[in-house]
Each structure stands twice: as structure tokens, then as C-alpha cells.
Protein backbone atom coordinates (compact mmCIF):
# COMPACT_ATOMS: atom_id res chain seq x y z
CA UNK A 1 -203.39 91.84 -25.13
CA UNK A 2 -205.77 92.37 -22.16
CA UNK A 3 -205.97 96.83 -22.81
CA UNK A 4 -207.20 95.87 -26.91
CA UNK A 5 -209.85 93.48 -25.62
CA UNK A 6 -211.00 96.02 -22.58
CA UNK A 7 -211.13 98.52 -25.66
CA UNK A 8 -212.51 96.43 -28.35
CA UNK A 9 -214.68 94.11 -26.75
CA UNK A 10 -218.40 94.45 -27.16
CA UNK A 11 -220.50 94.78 -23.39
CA UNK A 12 -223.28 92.17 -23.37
CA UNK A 13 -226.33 92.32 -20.94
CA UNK A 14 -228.80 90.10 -20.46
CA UNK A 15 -231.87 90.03 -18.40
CA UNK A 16 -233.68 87.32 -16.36
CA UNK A 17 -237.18 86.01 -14.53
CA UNK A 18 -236.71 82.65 -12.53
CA UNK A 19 -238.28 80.49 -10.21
CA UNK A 20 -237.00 77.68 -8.26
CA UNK A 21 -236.09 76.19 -5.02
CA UNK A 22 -233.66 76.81 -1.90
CA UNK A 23 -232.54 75.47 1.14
CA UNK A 24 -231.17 77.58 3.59
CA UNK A 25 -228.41 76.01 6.18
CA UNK A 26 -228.23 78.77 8.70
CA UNK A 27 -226.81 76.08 11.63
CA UNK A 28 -228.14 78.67 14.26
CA UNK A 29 -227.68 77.52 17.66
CA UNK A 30 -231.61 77.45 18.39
CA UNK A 31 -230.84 77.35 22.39
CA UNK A 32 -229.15 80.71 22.14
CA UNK A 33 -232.44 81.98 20.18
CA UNK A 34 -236.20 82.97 21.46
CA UNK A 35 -236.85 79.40 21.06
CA UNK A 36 -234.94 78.69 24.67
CA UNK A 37 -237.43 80.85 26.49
CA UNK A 38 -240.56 79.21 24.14
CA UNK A 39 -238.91 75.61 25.37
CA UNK A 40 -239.02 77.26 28.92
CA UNK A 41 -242.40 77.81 28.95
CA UNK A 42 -243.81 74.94 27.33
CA UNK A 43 -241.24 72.93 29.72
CA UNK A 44 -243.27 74.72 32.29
CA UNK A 45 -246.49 72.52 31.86
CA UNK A 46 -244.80 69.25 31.18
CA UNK A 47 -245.98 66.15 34.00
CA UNK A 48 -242.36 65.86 34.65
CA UNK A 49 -240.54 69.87 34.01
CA UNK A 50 -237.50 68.35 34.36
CA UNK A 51 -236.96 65.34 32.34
CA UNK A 52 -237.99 67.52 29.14
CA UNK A 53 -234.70 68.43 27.25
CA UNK A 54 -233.94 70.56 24.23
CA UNK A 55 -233.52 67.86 21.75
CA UNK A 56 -237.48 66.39 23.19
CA UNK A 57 -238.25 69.83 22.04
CA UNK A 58 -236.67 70.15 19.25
CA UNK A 59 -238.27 66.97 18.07
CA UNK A 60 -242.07 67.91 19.21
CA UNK A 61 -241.80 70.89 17.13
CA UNK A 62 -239.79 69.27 14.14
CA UNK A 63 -236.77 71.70 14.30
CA UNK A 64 -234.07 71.62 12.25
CA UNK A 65 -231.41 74.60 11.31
CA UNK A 66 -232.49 74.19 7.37
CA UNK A 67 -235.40 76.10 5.71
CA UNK A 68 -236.84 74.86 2.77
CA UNK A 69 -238.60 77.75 0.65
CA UNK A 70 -239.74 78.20 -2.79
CA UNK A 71 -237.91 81.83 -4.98
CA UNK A 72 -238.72 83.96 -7.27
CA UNK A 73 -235.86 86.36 -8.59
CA UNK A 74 -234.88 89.13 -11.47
CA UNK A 75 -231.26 90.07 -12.40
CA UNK A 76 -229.30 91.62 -14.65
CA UNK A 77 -225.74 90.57 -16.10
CA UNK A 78 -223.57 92.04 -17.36
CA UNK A 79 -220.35 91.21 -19.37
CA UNK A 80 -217.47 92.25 -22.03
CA UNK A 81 -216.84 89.81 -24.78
CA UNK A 82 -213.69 88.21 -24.46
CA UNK A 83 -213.13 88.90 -21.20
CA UNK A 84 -214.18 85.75 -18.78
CA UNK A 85 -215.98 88.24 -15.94
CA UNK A 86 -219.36 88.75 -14.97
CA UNK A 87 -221.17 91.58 -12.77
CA UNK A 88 -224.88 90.78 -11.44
CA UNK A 89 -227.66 92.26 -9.80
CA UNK A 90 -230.25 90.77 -8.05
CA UNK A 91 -233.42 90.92 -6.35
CA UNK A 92 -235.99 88.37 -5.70
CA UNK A 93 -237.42 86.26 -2.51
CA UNK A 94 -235.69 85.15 0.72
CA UNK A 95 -234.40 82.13 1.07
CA UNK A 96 -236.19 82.50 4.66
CA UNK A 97 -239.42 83.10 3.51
CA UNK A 98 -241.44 84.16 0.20
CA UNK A 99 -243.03 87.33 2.03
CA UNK A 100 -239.72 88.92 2.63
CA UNK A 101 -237.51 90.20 -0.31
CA UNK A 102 -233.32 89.79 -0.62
CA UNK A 103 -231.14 91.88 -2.42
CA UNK A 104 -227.30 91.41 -4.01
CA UNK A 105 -224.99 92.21 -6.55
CA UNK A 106 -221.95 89.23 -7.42
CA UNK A 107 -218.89 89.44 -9.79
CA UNK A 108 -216.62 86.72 -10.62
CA UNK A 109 -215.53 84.43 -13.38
CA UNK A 110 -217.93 83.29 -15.97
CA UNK A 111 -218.02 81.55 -19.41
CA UNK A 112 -220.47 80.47 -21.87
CA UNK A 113 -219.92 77.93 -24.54
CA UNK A 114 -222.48 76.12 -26.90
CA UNK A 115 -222.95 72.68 -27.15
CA UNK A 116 -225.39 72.78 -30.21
CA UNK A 117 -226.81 75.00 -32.46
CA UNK A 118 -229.37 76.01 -29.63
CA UNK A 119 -227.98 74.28 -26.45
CA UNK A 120 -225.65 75.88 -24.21
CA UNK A 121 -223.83 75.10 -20.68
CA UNK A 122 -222.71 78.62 -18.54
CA UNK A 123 -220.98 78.67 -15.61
CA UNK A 124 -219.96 81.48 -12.47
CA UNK A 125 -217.94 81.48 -9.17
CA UNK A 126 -217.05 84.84 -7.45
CA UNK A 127 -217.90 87.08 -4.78
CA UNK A 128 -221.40 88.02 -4.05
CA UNK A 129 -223.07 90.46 -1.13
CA UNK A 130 -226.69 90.54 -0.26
CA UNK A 131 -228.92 91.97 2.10
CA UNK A 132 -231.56 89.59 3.69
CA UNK A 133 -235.08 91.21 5.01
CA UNK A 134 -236.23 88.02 5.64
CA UNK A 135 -233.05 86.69 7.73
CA UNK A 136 -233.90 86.59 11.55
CA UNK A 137 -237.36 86.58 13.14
CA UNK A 138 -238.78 84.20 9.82
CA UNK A 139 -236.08 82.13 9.39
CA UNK A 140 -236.26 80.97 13.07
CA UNK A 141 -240.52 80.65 12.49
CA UNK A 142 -239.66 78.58 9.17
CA UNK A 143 -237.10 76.45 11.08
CA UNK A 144 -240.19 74.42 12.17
CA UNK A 145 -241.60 71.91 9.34
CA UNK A 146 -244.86 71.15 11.60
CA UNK A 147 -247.22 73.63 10.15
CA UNK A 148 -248.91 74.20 13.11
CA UNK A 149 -246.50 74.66 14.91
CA UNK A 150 -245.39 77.51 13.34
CA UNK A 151 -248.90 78.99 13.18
CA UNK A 152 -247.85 79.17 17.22
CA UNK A 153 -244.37 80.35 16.29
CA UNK A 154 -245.95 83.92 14.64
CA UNK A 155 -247.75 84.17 18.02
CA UNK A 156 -245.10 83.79 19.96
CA UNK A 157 -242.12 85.46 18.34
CA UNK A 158 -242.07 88.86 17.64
CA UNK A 159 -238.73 91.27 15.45
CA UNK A 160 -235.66 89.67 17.00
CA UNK A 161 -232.13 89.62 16.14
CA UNK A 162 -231.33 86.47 17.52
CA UNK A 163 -229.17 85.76 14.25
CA UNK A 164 -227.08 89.06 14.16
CA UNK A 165 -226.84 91.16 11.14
CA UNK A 166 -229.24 90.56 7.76
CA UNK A 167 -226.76 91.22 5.22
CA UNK A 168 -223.73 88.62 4.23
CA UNK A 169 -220.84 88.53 2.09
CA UNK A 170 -220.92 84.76 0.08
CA UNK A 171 -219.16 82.63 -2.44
CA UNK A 172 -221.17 81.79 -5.02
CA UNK A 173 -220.89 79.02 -7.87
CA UNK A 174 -224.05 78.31 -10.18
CA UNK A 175 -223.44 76.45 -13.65
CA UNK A 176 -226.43 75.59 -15.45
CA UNK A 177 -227.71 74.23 -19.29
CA UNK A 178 -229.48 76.18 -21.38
CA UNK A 179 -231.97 75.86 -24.63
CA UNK A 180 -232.49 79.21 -26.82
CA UNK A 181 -235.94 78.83 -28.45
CA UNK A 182 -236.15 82.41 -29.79
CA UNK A 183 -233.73 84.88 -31.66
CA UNK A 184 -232.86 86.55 -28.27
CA UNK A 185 -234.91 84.60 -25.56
CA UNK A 186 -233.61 81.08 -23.80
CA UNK A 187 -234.77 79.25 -21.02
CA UNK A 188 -232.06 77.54 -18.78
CA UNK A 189 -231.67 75.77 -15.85
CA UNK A 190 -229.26 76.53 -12.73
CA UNK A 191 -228.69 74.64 -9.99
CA UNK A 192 -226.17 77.31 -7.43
CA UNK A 193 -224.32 76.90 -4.27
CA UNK A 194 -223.61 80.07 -1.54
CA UNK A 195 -221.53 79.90 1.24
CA UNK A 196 -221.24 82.79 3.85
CA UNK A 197 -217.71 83.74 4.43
CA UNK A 198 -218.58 86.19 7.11
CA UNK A 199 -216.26 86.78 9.61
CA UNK A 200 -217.84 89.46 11.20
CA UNK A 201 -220.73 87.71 12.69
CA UNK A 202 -220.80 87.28 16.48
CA UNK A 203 -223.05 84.13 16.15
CA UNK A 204 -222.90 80.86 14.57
CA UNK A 205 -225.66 81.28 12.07
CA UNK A 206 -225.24 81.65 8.54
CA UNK A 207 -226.79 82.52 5.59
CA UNK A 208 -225.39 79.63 3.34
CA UNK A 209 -228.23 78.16 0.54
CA UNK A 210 -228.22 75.99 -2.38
CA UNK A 211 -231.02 74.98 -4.99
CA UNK A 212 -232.12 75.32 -8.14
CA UNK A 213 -234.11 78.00 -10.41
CA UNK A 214 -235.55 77.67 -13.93
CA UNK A 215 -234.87 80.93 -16.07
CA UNK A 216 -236.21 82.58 -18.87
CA UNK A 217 -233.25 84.60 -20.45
CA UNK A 218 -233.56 87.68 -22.72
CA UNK A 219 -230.65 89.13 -24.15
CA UNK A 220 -230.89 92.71 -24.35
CA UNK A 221 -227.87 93.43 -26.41
């Protein structure tokens, strides 16, 4: 059954523009990071050097291992009717920073099934790589919410690889509902979860995200 579908099955492609939301859990050890020798210094000029811990830090400079960013991406899927697969590729925004682009392709399971004449629900899970050029100096600068503070941060830091490698292999799930409103054009929304399965890395962080992205959808054939 499976060699007549692989033979008779019509390929389907569709291409997308989206914008949305992330938030990027990279659980970095900060002390490990430039920010130990920044808390060194600033330490430094404290009344009292030594009662000044990490964590007072930490919380002057409102830092957190989560980055909150807003993303932009295109992509380009791919898949053989009949068969429940899907292959992607990707490029769009960091989820470390908007100045900074990311790049990936993901296969994995997929369906599509219509809930009304015009409404649909799709879902994926599978295997997805990317390379990061935002992942390092800018996701450590973005780990501060004070605005300000990291006005200092771009000052201060300069290219670091204090989070390893910028590329990741994740497991991805997205699932979202969709509304065509023209012959081949839909808009849909799709909320997605990555986690980095890398076992490679030689520090903690990680380049696990979730959010959300509006799409418009055109299907190309």
C-alpha cells in the first residue's frame, strides 16, 4: 500500500509570512557567563563589597534566563498527499533578538483536517535543526528586562561564547486553526513548542522556545 501512494500521491507546497511571539528558556547559568565579571565590578563600588551576592544582582538588573522577543518568519512546506509527513524550511528572527536572523529545516508527522467548509485545525511534531545568529552575546544582553540596563549591557559585553555553539537540534510540536478566505490563501494561527535535545553542548544553556505566530498561508500547488 505505502509504494502506490509514494507513486501516486500528489506533492503539495505551501508557502508562508508570520508574525508572532516567543519566549526563549535558555536556563544559562548567568554566573558562569560575562555577567560574573560585570557583577565583579559593580560589586567593586558597593558600601559593603562583600555582602552583595549574585541573586542582589541578579535582582538590580532584573535577570532572568527567559527572553521575551517579538518574530517574524517565512517557510516553505512541503508534503505528499496521503502520506502523514511534512518537510519545512525556515528562516525568520531570533528568538534572542529581532536584529539577528535564525535558520532551520524540520520533518515529522503532520495532518490537516477541516472542520468547516473554510475552517481547518493542522498539526506537526518531528525533528527540527536550526542555526541561531542571534544565540550568545544578545541573548545574555536581552536576559535583562530593565531597559536601561541593557543599554549598559551593549557597553559592556562584547562577541562571546559564553553559551557554546549557535546551532541546535529540537523537538518541535505546533498545531494551530486555520480560516481560508481566498481560493488558495488562509490565515491561521499556531501556537508551537521547541525543546533542545542537544547532547553535545558543554553548558547548561539551551535554546528551548515556545509562542505563538499568526500566518498568512498561500498554497502554491
Amino acid at each position: 500500500m505505502l509504494i502506490p501512494t509514494l507513486l501516486s500521491g500528489q506533492i503539495n507546497a505551501e508557502f508562508s509570512v508570520s508574525g508572532g511571539a516567543s519566549v526563549l528558556t535558555h536556563r544559562a547559568n548567568l554566573e558562569t557567563t560575562t555577567y560574573a565579571n560585570l557583577y565583579r565590578f559593580v560589586a567593586n563600588y558597593a558600601p559593603n563589597p562583600d555582602n552583595v551576592t549574585f541573586e542582589d544582582f541578579k535582582k538590580a538588573y532584573s535577570l532572568n534566563t527567559n527572553v521575551y522577543q517579538p518574530r517574524a518568519t517565512v517557510r516553505m512546506s512541503v508534503n505528499k498527499s496521503g502520506l502523514p509527513f511534512r518537510l519545512d524550511a525556515e528562516i525568520g528572527t531570533s528568538p534572542s533578538t529581532m536584529t539577528a536572523p535564525r535558520a532551520g529545516a524540520s520533518f515529522g508527522f503532520s495532518d490537516k483536517f477541516y472542520i468547516s467548509e473554510r475552517g481547518y485545525i493542522n498539526f506537526f511534531s518531528g525533528y527540527k535543526f536550526v542555526k541561531d545568529w542571534g544565540w550568545g552575546t544578545q541573548t545574555l544582553i536581552n536576559s535583562t528586562h530593565n531597559r536601561r540596563a541593557r543599554q549598559l549591557m551593549r557597553e559592556w559585553f562584547v562577541a562571546t561564547d559564553d553559551l557554546g555553539i549557535n546551532y541546535a537540534h529540537l523537538i518541535c510540536i505546533n498545531g494551530g486553526i486555520g480560516f481560508q478566505i481566498l481560493e488558495r490563501y488562509s490565515l491561521r494561527l499556531e501556537p508551537y513548542y521547541e525543546v533542545d535535545i542537544s547532547s553535545y553542548r558543554k553548558k547548561p544553556a539551551r535554546m528551548t522556545n515556545f509562542g505563538a505566530n499568526l500566518l498568512i498561508v498561500c498554497e502554491l500547488w
